[in-house]
PDB file of N, CA and C in Angstrom:
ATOM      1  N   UNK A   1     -68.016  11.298   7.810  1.00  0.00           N
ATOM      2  CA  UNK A   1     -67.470  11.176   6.464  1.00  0.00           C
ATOM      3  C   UNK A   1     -68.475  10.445   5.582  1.00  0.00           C
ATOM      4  N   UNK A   2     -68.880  10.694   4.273  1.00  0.00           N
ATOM      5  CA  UNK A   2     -69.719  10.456   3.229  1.00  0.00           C
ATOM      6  C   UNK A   2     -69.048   9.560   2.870  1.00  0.00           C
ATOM      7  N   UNK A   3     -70.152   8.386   2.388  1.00  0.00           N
ATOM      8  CA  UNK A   3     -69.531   7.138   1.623  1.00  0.00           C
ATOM      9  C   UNK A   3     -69.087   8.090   0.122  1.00  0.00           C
ATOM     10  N   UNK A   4     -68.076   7.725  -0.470  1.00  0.00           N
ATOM     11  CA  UNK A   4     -67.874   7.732  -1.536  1.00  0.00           C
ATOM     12  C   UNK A   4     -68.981   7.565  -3.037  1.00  0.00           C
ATOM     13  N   UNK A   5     -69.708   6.860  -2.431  1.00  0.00           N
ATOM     14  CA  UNK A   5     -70.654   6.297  -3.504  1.00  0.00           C
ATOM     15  C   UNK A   5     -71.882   7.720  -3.659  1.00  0.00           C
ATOM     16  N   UNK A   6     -71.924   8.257  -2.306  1.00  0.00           N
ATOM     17  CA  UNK A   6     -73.305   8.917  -2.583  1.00  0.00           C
ATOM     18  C   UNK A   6     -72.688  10.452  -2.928  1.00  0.00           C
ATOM     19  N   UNK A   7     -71.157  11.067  -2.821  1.00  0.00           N
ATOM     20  CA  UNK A   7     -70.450  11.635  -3.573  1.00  0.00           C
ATOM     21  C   UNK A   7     -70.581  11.938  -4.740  1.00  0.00           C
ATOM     22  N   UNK A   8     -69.670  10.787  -5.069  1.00  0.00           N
ATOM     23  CA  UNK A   8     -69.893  10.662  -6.757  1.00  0.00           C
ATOM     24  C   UNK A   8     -71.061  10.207  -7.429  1.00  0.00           C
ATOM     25  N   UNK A   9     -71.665   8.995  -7.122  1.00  0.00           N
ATOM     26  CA  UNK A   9     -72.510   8.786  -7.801  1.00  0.00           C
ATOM     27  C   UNK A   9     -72.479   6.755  -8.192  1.00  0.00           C
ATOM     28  N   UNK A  10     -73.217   6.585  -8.240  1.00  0.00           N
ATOM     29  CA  UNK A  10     -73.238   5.369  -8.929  1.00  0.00           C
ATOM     30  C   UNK A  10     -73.416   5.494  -9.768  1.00  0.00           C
ATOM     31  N   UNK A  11     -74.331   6.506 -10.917  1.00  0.00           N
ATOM     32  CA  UNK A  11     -74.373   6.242 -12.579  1.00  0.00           C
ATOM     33  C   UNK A  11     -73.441   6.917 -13.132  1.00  0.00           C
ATOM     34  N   UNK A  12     -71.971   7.531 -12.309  1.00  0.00           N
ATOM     35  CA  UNK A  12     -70.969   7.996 -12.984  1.00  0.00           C
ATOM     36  C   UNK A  12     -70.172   6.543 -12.971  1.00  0.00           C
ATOM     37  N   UNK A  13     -70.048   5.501 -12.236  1.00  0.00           N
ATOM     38  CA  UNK A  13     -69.519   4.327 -12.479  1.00  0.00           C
ATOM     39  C   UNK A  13     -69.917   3.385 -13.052  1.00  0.00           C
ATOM     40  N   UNK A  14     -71.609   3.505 -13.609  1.00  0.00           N
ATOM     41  CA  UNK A  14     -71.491   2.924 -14.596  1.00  0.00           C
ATOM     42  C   UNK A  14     -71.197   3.471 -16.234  1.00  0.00           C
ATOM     43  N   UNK A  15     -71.272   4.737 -16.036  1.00  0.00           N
ATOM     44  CA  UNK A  15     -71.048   5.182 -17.673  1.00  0.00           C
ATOM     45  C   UNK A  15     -69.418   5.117 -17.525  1.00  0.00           C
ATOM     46  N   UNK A  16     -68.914   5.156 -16.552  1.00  0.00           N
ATOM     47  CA  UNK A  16     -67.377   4.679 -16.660  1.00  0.00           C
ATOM     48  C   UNK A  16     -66.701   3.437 -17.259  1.00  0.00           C
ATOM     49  N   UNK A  17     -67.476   2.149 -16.319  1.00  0.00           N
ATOM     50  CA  UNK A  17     -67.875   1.323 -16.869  1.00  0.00           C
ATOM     51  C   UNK A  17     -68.343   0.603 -18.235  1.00  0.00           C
ATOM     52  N   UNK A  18     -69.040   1.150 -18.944  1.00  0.00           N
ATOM     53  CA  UNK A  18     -69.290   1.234 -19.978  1.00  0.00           C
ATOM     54  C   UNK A  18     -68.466   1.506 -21.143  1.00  0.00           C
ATOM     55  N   UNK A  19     -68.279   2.772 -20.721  1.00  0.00           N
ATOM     56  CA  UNK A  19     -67.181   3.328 -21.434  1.00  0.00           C
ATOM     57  C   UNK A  19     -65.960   2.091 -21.703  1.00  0.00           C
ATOM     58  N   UNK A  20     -65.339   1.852 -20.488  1.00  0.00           N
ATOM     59  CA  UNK A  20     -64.087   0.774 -20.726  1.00  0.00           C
ATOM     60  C   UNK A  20     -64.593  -0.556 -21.611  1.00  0.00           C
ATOM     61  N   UNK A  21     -65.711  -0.618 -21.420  1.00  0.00           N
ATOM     62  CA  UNK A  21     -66.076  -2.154 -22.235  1.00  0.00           C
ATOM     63  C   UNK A  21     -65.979  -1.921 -23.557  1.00  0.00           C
ATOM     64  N   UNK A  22     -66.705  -0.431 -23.799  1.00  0.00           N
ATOM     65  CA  UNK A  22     -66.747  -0.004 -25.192  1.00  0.00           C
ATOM     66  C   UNK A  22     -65.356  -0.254 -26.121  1.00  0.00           C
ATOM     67  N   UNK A  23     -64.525   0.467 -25.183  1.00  0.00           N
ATOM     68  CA  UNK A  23     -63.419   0.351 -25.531  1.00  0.00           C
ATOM     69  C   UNK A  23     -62.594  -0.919 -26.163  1.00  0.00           C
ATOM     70  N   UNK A  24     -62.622  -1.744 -25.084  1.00  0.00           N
ATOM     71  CA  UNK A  24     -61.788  -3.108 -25.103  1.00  0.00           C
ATOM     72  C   UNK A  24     -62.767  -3.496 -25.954  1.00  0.00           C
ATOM     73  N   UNK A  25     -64.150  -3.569 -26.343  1.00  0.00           N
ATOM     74  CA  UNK A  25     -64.616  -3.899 -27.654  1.00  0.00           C
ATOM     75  C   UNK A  25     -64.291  -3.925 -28.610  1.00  0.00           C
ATOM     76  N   UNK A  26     -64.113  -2.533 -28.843  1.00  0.00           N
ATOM     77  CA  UNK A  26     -63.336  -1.911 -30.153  1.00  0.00           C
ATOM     78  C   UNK A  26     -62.454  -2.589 -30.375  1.00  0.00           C
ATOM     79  N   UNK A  27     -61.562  -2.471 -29.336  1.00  0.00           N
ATOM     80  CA  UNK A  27     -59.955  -3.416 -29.495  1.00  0.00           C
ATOM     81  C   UNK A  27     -59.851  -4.439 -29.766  1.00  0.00           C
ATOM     82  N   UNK A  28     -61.122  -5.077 -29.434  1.00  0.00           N
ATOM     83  CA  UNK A  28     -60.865  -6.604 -29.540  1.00  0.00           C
ATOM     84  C   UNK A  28     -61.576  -7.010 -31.296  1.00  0.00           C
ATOM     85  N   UNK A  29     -62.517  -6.079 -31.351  1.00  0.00           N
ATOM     86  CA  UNK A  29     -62.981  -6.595 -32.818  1.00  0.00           C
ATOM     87  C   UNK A  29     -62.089  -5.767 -34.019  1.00  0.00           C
ATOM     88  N   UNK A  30     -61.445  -4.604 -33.573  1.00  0.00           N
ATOM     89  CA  UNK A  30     -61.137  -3.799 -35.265  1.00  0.00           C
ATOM     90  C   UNK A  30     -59.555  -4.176 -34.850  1.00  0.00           C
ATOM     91  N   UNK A  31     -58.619  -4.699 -33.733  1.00  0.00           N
ATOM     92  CA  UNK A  31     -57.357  -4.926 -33.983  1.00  0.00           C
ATOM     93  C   UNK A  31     -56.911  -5.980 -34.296  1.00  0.00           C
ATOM     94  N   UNK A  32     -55.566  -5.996 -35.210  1.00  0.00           N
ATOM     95  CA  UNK A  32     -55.284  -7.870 -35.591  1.00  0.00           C
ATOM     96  C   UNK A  32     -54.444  -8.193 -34.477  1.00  0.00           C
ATOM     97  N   UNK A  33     -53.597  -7.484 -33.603  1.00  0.00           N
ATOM     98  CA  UNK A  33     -52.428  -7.412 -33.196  1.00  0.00           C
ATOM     99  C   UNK A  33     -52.792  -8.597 -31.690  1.00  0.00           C
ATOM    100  N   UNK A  34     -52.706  -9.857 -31.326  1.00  0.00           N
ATOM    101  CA  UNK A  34     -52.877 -10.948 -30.242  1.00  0.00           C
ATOM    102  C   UNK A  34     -52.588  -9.792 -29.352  1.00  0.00           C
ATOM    103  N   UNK A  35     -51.678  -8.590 -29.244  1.00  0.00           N
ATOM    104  CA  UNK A  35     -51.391  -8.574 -27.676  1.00  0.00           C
ATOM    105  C   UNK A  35     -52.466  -7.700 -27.872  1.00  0.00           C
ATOM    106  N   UNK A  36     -52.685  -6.860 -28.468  1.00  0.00           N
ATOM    107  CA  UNK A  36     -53.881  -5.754 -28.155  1.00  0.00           C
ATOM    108  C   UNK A  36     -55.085  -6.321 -28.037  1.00  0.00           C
ATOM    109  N   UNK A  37     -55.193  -7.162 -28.487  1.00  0.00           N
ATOM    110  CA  UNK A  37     -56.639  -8.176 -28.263  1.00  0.00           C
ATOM    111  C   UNK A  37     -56.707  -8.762 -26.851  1.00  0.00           C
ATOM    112  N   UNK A  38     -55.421  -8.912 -26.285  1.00  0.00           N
ATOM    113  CA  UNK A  38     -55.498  -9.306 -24.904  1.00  0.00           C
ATOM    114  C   UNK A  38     -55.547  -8.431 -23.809  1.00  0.00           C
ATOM    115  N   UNK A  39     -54.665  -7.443 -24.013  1.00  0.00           N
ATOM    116  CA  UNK A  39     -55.395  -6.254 -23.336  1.00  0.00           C
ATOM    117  C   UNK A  39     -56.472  -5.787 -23.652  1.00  0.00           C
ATOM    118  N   UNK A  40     -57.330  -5.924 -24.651  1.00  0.00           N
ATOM    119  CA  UNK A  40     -58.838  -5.194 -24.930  1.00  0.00           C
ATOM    120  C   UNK A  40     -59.680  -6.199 -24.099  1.00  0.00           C
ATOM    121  N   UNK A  41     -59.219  -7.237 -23.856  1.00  0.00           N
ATOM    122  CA  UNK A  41     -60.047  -8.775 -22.938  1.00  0.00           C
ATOM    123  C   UNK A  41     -59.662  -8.325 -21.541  1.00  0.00           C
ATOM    124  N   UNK A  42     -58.524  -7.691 -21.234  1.00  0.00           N
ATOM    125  CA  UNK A  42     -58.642  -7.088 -19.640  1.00  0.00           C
ATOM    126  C   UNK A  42     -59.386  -6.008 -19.482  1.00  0.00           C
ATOM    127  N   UNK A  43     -59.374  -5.242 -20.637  1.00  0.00           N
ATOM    128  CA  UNK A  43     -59.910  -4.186 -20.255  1.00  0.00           C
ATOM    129  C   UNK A  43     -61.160  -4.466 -20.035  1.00  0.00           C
ATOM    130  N   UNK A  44     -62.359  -4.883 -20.628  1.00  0.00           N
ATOM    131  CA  UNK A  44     -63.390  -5.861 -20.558  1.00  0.00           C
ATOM    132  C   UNK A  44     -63.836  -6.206 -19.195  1.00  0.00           C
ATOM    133  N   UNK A  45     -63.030  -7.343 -18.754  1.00  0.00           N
ATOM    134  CA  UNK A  45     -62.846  -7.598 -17.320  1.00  0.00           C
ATOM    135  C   UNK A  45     -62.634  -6.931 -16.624  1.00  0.00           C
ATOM    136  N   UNK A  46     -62.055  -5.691 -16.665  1.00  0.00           N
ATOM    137  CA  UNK A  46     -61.489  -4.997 -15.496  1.00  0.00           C
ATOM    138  C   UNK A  46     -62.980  -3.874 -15.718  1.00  0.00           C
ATOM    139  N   UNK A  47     -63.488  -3.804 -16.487  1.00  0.00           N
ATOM    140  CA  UNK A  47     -65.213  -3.119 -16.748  1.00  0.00           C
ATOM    141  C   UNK A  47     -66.409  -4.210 -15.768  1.00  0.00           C
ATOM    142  N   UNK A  48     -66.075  -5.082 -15.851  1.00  0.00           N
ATOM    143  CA  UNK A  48     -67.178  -5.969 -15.334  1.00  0.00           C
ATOM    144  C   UNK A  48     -66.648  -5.702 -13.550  1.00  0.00           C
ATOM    145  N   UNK A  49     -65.419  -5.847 -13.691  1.00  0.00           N
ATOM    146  CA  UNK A  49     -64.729  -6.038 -11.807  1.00  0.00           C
ATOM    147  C   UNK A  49     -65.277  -4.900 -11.400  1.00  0.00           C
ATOM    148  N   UNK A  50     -65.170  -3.662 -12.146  1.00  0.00           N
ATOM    149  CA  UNK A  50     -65.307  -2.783 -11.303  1.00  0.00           C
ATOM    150  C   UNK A  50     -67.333  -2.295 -10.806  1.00  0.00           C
ATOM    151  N   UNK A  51     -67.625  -2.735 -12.250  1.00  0.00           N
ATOM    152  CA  UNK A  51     -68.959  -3.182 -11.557  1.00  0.00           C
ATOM    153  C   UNK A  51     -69.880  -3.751 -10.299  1.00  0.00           C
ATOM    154  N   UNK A  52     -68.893  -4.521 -10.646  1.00  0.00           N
ATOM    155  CA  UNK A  52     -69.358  -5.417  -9.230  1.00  0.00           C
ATOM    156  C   UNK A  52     -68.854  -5.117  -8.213  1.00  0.00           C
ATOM    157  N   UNK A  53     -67.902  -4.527  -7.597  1.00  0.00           N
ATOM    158  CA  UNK A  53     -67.044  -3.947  -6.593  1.00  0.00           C
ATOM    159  C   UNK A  53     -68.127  -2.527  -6.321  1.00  0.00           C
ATOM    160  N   UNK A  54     -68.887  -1.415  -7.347  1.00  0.00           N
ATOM    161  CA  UNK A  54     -69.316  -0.891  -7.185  1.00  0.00           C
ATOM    162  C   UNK A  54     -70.974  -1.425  -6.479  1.00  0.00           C
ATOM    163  N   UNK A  55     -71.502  -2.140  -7.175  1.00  0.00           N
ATOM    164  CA  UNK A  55     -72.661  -2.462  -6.804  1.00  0.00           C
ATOM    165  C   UNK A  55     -72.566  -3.163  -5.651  1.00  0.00           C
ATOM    166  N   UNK A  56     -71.365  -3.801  -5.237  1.00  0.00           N
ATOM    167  CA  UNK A  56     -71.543  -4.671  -3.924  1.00  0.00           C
ATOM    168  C   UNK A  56     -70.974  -3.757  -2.505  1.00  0.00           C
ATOM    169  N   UNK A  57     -70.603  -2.880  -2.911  1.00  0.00           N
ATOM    170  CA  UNK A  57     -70.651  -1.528  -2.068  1.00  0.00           C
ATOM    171  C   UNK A  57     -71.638  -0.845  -1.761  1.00  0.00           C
ATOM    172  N   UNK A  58     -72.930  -0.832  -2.895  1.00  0.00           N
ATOM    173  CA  UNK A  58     -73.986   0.006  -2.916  1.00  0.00           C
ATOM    174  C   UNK A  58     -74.924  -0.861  -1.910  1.00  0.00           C
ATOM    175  N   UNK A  59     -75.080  -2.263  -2.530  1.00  0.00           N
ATOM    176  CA  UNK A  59     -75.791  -3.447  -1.666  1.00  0.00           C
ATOM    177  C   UNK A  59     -74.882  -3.264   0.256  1.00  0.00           C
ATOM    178  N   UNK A  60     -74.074  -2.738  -0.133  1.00  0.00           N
ATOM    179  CA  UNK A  60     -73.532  -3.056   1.594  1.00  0.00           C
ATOM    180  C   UNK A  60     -73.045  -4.852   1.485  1.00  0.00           C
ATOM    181  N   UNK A  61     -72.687  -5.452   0.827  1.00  0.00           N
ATOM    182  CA  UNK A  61     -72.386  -6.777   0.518  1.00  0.00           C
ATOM    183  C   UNK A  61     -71.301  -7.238   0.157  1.00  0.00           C
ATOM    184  N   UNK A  62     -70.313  -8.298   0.385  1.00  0.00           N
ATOM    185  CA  UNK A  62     -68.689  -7.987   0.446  1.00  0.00           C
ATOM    186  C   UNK A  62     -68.910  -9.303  -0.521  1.00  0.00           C
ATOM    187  N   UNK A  63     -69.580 -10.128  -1.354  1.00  0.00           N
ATOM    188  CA  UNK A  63     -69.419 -11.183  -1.884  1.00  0.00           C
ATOM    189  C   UNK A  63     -68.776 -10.970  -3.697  1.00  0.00           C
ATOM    190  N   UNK A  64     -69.673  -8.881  -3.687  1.00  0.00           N
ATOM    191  CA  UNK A  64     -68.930  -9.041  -5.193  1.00  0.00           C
ATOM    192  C   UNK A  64     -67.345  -8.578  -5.029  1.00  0.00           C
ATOM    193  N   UNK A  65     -67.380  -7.853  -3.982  1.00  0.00           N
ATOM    194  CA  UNK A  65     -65.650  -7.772  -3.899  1.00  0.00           C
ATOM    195  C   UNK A  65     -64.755  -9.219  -3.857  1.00  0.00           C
ATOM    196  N   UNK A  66     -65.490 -10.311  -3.194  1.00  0.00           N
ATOM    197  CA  UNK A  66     -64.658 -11.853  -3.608  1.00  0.00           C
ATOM    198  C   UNK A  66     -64.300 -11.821  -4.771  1.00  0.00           C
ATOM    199  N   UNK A  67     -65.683 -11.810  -5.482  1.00  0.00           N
ATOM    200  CA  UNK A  67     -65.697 -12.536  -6.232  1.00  0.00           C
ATOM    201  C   UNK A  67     -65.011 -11.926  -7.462  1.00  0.00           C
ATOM    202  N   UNK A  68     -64.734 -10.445  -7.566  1.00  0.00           N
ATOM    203  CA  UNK A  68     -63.851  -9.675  -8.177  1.00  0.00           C
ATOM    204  C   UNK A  68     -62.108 -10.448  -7.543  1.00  0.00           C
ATOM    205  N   UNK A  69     -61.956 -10.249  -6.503  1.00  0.00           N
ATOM    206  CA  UNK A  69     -60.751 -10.755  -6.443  1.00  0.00           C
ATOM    207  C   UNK A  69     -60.272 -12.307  -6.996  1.00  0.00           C
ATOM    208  N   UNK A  70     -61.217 -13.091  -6.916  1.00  0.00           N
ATOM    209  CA  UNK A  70     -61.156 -14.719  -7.779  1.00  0.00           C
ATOM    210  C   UNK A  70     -60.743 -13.946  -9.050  1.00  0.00           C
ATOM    211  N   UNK A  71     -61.779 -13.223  -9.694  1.00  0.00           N
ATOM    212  CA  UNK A  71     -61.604 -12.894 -11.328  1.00  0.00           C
ATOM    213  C   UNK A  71     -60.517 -12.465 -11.565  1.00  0.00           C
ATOM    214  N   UNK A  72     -59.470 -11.925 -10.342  1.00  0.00           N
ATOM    215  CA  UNK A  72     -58.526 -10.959 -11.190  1.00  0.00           C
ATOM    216  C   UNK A  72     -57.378 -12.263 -11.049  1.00  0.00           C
ATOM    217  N   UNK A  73     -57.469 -13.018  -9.958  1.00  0.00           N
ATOM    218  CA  UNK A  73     -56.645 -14.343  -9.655  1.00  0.00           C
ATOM    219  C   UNK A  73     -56.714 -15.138 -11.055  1.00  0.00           C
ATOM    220  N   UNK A  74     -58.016 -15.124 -11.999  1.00  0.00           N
ATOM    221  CA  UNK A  74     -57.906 -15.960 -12.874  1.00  0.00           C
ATOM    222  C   UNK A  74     -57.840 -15.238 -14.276  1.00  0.00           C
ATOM    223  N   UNK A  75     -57.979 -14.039 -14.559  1.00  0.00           N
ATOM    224  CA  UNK A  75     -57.400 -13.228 -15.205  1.00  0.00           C
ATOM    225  C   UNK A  75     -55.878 -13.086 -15.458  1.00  0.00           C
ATOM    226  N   UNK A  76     -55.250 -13.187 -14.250  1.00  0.00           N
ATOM    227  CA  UNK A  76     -53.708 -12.956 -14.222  1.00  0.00           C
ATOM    228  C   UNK A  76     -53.200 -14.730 -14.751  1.00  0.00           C
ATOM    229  N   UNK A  77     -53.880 -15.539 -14.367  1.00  0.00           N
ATOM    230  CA  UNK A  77     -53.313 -16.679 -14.597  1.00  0.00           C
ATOM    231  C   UNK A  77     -53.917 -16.796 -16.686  1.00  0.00           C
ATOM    232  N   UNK A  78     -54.798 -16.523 -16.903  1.00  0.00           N
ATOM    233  CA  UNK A  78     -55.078 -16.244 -18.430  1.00  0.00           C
ATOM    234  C   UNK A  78     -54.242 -15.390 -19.078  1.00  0.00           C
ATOM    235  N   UNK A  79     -53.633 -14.460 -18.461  1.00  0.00           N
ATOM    236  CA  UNK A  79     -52.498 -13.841 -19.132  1.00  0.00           C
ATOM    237  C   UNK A  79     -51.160 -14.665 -19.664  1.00  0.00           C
ATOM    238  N   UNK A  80     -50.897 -14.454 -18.461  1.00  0.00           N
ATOM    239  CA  UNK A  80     -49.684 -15.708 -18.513  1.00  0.00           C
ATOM    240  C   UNK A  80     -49.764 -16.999 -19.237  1.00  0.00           C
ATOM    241  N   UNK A  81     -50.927 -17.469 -19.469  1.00  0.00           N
ATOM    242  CA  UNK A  81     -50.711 -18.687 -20.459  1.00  0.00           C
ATOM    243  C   UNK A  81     -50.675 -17.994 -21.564  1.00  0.00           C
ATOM    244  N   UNK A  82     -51.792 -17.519 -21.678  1.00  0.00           N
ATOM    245  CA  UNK A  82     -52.217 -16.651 -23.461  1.00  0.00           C
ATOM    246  C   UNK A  82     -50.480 -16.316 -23.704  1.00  0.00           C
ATOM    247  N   UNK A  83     -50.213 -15.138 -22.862  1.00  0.00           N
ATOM    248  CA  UNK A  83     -48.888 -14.641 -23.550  1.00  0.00           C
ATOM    249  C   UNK A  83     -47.834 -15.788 -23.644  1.00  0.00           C
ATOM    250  N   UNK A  84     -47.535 -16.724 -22.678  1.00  0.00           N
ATOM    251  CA  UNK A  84     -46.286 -17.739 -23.284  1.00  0.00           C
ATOM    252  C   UNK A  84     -46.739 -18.511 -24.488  1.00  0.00           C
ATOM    253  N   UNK A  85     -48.191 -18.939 -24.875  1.00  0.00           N
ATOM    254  CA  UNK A  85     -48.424 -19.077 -25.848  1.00  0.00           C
ATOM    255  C   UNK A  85     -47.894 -18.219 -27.179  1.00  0.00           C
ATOM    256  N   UNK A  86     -48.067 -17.181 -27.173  1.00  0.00           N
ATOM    257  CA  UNK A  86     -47.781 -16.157 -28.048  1.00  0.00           C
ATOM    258  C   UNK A  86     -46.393 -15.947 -28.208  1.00  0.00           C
ATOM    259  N   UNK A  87     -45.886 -15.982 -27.357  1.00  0.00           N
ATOM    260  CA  UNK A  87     -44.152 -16.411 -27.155  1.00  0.00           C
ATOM    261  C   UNK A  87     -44.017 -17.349 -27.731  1.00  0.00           C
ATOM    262  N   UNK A  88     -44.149 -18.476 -28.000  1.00  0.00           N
ATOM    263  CA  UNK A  88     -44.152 -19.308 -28.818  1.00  0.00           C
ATOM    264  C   UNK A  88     -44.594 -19.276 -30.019  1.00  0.00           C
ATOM    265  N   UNK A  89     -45.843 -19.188 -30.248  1.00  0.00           N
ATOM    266  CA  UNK A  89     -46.165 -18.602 -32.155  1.00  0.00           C
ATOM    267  C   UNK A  89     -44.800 -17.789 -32.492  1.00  0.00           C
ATOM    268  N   UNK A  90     -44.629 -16.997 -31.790  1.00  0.00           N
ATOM    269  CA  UNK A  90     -43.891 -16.019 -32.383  1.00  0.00           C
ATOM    270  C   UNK A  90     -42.604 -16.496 -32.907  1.00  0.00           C
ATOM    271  N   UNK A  91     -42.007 -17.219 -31.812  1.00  0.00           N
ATOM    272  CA  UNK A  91     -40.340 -17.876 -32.178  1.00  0.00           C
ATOM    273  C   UNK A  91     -41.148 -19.061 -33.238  1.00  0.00           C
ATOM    274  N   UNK A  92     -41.771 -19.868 -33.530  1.00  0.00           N
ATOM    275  CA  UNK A  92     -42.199 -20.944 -34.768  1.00  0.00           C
ATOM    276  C   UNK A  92     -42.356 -19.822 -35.895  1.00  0.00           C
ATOM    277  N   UNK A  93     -43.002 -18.746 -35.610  1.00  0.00           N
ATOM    278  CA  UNK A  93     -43.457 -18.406 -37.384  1.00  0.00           C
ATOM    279  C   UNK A  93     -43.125 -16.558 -37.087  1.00  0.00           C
ATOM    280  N   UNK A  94     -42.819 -16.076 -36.254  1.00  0.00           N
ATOM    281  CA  UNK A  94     -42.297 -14.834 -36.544  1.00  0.00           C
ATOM    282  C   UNK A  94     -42.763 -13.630 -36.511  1.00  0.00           C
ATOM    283  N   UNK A  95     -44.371 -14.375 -36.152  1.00  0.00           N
ATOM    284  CA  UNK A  95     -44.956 -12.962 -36.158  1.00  0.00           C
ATOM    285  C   UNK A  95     -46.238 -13.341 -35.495  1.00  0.00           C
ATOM    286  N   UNK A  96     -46.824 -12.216 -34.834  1.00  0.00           N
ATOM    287  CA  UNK A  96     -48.336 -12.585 -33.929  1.00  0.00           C
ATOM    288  C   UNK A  96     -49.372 -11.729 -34.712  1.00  0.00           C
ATOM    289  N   UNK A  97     -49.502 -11.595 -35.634  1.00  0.00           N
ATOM    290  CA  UNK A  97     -50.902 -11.092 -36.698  1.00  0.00           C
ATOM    291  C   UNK A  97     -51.623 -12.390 -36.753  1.00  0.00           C
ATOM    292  N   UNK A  98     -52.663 -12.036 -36.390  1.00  0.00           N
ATOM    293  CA  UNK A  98     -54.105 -13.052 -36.222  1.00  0.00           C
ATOM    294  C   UNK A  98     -54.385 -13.342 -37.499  1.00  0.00           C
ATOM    295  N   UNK A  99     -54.168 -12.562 -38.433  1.00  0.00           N
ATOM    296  CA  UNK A  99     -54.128 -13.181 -40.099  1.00  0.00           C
ATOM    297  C   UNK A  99     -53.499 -14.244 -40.347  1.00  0.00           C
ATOM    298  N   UNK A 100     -52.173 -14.063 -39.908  1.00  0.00           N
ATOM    299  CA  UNK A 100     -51.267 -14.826 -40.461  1.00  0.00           C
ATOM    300  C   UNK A 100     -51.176 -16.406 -39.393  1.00  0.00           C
ATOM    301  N   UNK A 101     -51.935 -16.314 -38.261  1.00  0.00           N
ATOM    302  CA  UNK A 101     -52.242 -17.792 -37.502  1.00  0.00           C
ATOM    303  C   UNK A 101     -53.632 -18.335 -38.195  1.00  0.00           C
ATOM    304  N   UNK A 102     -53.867 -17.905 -38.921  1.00  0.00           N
ATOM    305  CA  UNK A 102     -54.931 -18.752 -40.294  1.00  0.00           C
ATOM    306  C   UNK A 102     -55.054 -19.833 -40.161  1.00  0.00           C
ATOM    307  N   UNK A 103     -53.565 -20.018 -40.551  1.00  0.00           N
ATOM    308  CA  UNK A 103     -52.774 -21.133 -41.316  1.00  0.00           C
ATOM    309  C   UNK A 103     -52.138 -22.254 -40.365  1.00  0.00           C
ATOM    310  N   UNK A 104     -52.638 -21.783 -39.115  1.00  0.00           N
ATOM    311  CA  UNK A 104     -52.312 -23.023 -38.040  1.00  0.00           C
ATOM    312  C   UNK A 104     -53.406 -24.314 -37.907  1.00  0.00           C
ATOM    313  N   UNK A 105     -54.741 -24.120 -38.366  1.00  0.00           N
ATOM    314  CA  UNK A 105     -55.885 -24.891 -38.546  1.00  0.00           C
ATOM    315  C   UNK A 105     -55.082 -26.124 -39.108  1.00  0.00           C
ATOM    316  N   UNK A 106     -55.720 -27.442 -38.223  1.00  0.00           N
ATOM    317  CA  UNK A 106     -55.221 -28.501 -38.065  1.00  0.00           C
ATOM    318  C   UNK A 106     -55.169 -29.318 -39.437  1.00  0.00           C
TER     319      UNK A 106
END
């Protein structure tokens, strides 16, 4: 059985790759909306994880698969604050438009 990698390809995972960063770029600079900005920040991350999961497959090396699994351990815990944060803006002022948290500056 063929590794997977020499199948497909490694420069189809990185223009995959790419692609998703592009994306969550976009999202993160042209949307106002906190939650879409936070998913455009996973998506991001989940571009870099899979990077490294790919290349540490290619290396024959199990340290970027750790170290992908730490990231997603601390990813999931960045969610969860970010969003109860946002749960909160929201019940104080009613709304999560990044415009309108301006006006939270101390």
């Amino acid at each position: 059985m063929e590794n997977v990698l020499q199948i497909i390809g490694v420069e189809n995972y990185i223009y995959l790759a790419v692609m998703l960063f592009a994306v969550g770029a976009f999202g993160l600079l042209y949307r106002r909306n906190a939650i879409v900005m936070f998913m455009s920040i996973e998506i991001m991350l989940n571009a870099a994880n899979l990077l490294l999961v790919v290349f540490s497959n290619y290396h024959q090396d199990a340290s970027g698969q750790v170290f992908v699994f730490f990231s997603m351990a601390v990813a999931a815990a960045e969610v969860a604050i970010g969003l109860a944060i946002l749960v909160s803006i929201y019940r104080n002022m009613g709304s999560i438009d990044i415009d309108k948290l301006k006006n939270l500056k101390g």
